[in-house]
Protein backbone atom coordinates (compact mmCIF):
# COMPACT_ATOMS: atom_id res chain seq x y z
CA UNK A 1 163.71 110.65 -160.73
CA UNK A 2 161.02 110.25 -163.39
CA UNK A 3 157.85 112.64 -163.19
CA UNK A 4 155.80 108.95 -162.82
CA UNK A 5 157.63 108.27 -159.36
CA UNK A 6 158.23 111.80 -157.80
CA UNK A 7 157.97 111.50 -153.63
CA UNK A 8 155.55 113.61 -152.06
CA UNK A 9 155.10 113.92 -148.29
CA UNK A 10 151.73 112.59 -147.03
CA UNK A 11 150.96 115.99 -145.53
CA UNK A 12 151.35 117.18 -148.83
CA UNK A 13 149.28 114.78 -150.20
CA UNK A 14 146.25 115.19 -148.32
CA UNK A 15 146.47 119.02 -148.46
CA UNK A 16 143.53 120.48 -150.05
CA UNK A 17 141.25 117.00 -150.02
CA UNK A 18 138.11 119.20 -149.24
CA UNK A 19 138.56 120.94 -152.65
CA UNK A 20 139.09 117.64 -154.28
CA UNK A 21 135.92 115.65 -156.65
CA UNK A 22 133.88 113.62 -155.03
CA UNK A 23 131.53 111.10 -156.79
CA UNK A 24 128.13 111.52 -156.78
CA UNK A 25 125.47 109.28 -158.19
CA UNK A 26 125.72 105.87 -159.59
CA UNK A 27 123.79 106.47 -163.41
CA UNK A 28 124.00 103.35 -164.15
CA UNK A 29 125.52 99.54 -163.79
CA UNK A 30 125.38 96.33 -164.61
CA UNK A 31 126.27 92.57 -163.58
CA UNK A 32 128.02 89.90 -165.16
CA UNK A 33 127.77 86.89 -163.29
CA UNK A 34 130.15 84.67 -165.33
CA UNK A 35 133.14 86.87 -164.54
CA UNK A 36 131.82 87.51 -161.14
CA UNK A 37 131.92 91.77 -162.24
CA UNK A 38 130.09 94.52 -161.44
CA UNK A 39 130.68 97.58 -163.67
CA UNK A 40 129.16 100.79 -162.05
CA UNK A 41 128.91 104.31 -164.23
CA UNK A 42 129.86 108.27 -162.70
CA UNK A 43 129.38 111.28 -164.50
CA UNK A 44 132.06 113.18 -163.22
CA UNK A 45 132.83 115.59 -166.48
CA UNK A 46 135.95 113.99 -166.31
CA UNK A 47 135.71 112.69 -170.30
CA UNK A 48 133.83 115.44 -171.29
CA UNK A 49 129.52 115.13 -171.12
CA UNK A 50 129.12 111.82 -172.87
CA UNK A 51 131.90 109.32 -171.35
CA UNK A 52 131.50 108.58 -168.06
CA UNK A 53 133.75 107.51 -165.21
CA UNK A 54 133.84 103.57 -164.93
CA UNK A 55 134.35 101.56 -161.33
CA UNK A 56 135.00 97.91 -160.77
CA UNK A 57 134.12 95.37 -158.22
CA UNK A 58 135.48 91.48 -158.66
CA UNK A 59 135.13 89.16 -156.43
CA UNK A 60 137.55 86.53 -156.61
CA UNK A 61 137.52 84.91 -153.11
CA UNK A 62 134.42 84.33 -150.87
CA UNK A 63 136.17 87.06 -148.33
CA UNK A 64 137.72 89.17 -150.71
CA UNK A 65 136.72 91.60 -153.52
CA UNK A 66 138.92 94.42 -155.33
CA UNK A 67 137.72 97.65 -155.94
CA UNK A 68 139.04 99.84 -159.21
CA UNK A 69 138.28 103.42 -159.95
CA UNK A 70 140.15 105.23 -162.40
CA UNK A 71 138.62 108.55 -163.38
CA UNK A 72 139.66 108.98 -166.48
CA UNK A 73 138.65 105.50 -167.58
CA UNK A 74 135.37 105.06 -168.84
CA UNK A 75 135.25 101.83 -170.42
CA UNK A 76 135.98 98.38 -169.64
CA UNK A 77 138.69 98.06 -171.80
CA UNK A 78 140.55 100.84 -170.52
CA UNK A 79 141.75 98.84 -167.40
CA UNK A 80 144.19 96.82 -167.89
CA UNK A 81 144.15 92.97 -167.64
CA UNK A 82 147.49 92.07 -166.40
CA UNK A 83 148.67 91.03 -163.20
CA UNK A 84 151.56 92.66 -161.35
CA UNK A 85 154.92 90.71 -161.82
CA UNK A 86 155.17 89.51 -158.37
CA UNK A 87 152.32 87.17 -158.85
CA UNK A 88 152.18 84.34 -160.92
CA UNK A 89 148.91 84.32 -162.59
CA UNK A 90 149.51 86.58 -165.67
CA UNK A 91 145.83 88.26 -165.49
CA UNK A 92 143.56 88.66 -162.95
CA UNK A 93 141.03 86.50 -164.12
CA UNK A 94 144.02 83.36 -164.22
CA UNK A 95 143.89 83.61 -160.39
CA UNK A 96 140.23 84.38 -159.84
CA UNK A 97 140.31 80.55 -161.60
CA UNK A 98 143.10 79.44 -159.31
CA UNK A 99 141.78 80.16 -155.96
CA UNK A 100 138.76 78.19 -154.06
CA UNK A 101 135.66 77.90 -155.21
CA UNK A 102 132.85 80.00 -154.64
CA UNK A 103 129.43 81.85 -155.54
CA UNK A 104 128.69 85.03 -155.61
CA UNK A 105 124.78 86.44 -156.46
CA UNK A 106 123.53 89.79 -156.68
CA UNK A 107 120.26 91.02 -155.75
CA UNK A 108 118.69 94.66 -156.87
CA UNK A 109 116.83 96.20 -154.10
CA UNK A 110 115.69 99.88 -153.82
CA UNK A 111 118.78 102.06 -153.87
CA UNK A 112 121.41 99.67 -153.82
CA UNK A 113 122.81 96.47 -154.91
CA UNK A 114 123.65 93.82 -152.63
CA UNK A 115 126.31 91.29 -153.33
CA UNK A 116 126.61 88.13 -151.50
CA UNK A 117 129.31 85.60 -151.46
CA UNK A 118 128.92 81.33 -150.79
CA UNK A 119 130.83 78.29 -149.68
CA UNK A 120 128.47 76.14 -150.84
CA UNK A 121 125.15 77.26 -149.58
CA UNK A 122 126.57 79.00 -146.37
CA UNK A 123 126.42 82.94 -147.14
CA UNK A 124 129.90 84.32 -146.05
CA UNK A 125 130.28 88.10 -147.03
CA UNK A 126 127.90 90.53 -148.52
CA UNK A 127 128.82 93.51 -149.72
CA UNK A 128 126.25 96.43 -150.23
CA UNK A 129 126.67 99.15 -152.60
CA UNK A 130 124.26 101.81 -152.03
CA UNK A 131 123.95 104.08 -155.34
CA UNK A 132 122.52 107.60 -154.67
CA UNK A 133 124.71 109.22 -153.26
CA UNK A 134 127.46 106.53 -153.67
CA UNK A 135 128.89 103.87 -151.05
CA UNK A 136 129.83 100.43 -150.60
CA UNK A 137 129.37 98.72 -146.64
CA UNK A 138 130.67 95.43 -145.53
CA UNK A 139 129.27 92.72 -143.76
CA UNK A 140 130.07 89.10 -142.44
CA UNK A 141 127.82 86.52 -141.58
CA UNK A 142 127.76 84.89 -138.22
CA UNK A 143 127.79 81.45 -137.39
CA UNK A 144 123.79 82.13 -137.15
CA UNK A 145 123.67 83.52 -140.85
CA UNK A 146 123.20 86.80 -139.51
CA UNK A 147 124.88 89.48 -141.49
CA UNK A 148 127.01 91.56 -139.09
CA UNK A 149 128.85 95.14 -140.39
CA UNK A 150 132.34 95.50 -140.35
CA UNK A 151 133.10 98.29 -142.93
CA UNK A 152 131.18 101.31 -143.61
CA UNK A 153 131.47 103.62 -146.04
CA UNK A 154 131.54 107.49 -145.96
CA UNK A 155 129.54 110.00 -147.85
CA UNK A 156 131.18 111.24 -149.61
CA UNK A 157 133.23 108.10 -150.24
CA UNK A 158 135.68 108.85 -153.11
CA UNK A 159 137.43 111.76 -153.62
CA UNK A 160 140.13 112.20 -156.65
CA UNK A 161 141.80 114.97 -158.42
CA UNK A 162 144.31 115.46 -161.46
CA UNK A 163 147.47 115.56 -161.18
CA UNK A 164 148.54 118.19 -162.47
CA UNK A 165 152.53 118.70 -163.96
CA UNK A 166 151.93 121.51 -166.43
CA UNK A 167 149.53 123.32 -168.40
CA UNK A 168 149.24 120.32 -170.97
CA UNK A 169 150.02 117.45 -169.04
CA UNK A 170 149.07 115.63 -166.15
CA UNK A 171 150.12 112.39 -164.49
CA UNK A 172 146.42 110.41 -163.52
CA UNK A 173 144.37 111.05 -160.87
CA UNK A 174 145.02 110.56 -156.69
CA UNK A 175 141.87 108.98 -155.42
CA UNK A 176 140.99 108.51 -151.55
CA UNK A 177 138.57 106.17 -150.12
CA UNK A 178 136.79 107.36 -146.99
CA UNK A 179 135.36 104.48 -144.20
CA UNK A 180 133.70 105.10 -141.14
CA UNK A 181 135.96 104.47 -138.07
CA UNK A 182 133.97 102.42 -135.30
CA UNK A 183 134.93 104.14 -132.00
CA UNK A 184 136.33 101.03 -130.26
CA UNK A 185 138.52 100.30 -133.24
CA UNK A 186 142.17 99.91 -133.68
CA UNK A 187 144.16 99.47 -136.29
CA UNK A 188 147.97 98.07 -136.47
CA UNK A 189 149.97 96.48 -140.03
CA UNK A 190 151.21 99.03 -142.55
CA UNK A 191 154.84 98.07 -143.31
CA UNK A 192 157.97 99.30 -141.75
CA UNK A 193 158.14 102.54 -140.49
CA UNK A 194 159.05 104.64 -137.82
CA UNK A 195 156.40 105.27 -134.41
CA UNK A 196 156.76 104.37 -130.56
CA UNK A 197 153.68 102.42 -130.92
CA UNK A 198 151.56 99.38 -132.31
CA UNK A 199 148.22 101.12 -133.05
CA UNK A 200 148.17 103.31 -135.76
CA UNK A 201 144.76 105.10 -135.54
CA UNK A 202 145.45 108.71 -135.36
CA UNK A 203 149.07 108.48 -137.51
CA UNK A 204 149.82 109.84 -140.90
CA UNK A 205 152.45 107.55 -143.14
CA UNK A 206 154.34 108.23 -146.13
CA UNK A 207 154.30 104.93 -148.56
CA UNK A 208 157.82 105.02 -150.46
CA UNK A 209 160.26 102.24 -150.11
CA UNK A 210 164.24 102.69 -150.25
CA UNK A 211 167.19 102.34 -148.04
CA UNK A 212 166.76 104.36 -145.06
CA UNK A 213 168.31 102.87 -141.87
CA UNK A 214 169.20 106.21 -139.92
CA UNK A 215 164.79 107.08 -140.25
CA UNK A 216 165.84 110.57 -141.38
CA UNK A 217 165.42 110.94 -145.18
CA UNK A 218 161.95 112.11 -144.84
CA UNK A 219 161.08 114.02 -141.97
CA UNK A 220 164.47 114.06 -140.30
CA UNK A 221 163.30 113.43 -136.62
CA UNK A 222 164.41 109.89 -136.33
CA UNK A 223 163.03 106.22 -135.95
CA UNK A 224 160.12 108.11 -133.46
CA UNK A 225 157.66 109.55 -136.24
CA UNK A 226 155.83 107.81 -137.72
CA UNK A 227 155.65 109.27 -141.24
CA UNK A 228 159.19 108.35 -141.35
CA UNK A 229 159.46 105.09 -144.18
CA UNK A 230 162.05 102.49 -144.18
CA UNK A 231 161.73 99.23 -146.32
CA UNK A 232 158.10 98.15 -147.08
CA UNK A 233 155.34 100.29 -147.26
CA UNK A 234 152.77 97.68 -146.88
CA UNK A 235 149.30 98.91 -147.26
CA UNK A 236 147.34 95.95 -146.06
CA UNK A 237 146.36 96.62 -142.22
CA UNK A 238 144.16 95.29 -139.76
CA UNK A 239 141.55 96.08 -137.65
CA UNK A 240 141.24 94.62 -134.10
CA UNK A 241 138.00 95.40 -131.72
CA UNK A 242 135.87 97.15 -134.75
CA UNK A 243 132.64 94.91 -133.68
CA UNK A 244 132.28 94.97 -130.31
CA UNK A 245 129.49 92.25 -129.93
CA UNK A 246 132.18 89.53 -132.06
CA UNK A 247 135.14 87.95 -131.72
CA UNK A 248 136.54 89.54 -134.95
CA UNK A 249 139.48 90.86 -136.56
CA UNK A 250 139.92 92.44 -140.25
């Protein structure tokens, strides 16, 4: 197996997280609102004092916005444009152009940035991105308009480190993004894998996809845990009862 795709345990993974990087400050970002892009700037020391660390938000549906944080990337360029090869669209920005139409405007207020989504001239989603210390919350607007939060971000709310393979080399960075858990919320989705039940709130899972029909190739305890993989590692969930006061799920 490559160095690229080496399997690690999610225990393993997560082992140490409180002696992982965690951004700070935003120092700086701007807006373009032709490509629907905001560009936010870290100084994390990653590339060295004068090249900072460079996030992404896009916004290609009126309920949907992507999120990209590379550390070691500290220019726009860096990322690159293509899509993956199960989709059709051979950049991102060919099926930003494809999908339903919508408007997105964003509005500088003290501390943070606020980003709100249209159909038409009905507000749908806003999302907030608060800049010192750094964190992005969630909201969705009632059938009153009223903005109602249903994702909140941690602070800390990214944490990354190297990944190291030798002296001289490493292999990218691991990042984690922390959200606050509402205490009525439950979560359920996450691909096939082993567990004797639905909700997956307090449940660690190991994303790697092969043949394994006995459950055993990673933890050995059988179809039962639920760290144990099988086909798809899907790593889109949902979230059922998060607001309380609204018939939601996310």
């Amino acid at each position: 197996m490559s160095e690229s795709l080496r399997f690690m345990k999610v225990e393993d993974f997560f082992r140490g997280i409180q002696d992982w990087a965690r951004l700070g400050d935003v120092e700086s970002y701007r807006f373009d609102q032709k490509r629907e892009l905001l560009t936010l700037e870290f100084h994390t020391g990653v590339n060295g004092t004068s090249s900072p660390s460079l996030m992404l938000l896009q916004f290609p549906r009126k309920e949907a916005f992507r999120v990209r944080f590379n550390p070691g990337k500290s220019a726009l360029e860096d990322y690159p444009i293509a899509s993956t090869s199960s989709l059709r669209a051979e950049t991102f920005q060919v099926l930003s152009d494809a999908l339903p139409d919508h408007t997105l405007e964003c509005q500088e207020l003290q501390g943070r940035l606020e980003l709100t989504t249209f159909e038409g001239r009905v507000p749908f989603m806003k999302v907030r991105v608060n800049l010192r210390p750094f964190s992005i919350d969630v909201y969705k607007f009632d059938d009153h308009a009223q903005p109602c939060l249903i994702l909140a971000g941690a602070v800390p709310s990214i944490h990354f480190r190297k990944n190291v393979v030798s002296d001289s080399t490493h292999l990218g960075y691991s990042v984690v993004q922390v959200e606050m858990k509402p205490p009525t919320a439950k979560y359920v989705g996450f691909g096939e894998h082993g567990g004797s039940g639905v909700y997956k709130n307090s449940v660690q899972q190991t994303f790697f996809n092969y043949d394994n029909f006995l459950y055993k190739k990673v933890v050995g305890r059988g179809p039962l845990d639920d760290r144990e993989p099988l086909y798809d590692s899907n790593p889109f969930f949902m979230e059922v009862n998060g607001t309380t006061h609204n018939d939601a799920v996310y």
